[in-house]
N, C-alpha and C. Protein backbone atom coordinates (compact mmCIF):
# COMPACT_ATOMS: atom_id res chain seq x y z
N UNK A 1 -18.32 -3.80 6.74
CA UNK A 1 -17.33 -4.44 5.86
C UNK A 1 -16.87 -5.76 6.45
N UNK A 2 -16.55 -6.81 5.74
CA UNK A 2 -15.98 -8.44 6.47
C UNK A 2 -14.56 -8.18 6.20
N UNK A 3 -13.84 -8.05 7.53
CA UNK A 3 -12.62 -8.87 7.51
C UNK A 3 -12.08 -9.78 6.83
N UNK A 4 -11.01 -9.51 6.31
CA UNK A 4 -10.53 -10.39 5.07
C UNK A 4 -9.91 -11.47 5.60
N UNK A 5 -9.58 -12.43 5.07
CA UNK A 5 -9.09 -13.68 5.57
C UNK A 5 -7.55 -13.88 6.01
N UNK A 6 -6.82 -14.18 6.60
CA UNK A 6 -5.15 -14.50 7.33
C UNK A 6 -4.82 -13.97 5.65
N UNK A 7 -5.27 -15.10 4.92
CA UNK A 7 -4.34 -15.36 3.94
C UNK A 7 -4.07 -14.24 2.67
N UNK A 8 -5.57 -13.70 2.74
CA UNK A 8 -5.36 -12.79 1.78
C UNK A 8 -5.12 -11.57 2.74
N UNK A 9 -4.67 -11.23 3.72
CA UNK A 9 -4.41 -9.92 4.52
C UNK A 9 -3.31 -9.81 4.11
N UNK A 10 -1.96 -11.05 4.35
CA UNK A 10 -0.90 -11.14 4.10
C UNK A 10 -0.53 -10.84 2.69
N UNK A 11 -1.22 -11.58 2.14
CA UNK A 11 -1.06 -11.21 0.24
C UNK A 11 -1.33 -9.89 0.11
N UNK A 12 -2.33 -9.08 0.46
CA UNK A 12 -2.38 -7.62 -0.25
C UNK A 12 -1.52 -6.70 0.45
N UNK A 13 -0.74 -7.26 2.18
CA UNK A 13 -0.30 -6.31 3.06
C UNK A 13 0.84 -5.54 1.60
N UNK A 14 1.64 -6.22 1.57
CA UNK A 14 2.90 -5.59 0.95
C UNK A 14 2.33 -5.02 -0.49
N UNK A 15 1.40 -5.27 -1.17
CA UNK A 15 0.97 -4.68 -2.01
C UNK A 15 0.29 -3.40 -1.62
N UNK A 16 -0.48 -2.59 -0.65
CA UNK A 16 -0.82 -1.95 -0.10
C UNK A 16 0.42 -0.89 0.32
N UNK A 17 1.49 -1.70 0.84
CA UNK A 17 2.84 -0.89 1.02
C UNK A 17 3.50 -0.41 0.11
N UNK A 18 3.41 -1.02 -1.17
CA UNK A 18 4.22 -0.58 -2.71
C UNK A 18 3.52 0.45 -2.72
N UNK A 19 2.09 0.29 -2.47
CA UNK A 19 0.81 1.79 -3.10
C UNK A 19 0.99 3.12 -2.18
N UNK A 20 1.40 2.61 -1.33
CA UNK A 20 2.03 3.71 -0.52
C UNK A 20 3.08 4.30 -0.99
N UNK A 21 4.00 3.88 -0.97
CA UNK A 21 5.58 4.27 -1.76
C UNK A 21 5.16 4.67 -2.94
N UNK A 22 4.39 4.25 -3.56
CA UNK A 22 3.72 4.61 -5.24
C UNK A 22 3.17 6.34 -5.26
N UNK A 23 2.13 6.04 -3.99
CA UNK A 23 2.08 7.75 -4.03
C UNK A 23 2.73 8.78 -3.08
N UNK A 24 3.43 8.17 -2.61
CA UNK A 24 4.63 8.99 -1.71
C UNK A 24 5.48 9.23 -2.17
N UNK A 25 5.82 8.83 -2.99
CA UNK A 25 7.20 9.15 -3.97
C UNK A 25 7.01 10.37 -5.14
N UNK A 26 5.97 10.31 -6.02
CA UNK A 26 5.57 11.41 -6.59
C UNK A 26 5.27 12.87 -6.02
N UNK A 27 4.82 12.25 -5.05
CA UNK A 27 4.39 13.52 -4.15
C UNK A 27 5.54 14.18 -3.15
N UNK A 28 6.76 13.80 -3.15
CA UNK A 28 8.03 13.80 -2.04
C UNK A 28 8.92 14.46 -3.38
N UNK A 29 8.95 14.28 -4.58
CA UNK A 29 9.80 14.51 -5.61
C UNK A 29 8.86 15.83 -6.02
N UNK A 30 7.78 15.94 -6.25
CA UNK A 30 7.02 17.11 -6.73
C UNK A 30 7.14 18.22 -5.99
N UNK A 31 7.63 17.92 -4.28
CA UNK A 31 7.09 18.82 -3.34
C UNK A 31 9.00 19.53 -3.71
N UNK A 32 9.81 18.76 -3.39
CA UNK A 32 11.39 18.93 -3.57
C UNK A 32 12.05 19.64 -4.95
């Protein structure tokens, strides 16, 4: 796989983090 570039690492980091919270949250409320 190629290493993605500075610029787009930064751009998808926090989008990657929403997708986290996206399925952590369903799954934290389903389990509760």
């Amino acid at each position: 796989s190629v290493p993605l570039p500075p610029a787009q690492n930064s751009r998808f980091a926090p989008n990657r983090k929403l997708m986290g919270l996206m399925t952590s949250l369903p799954l934290a409320s389903s389990s509760s």
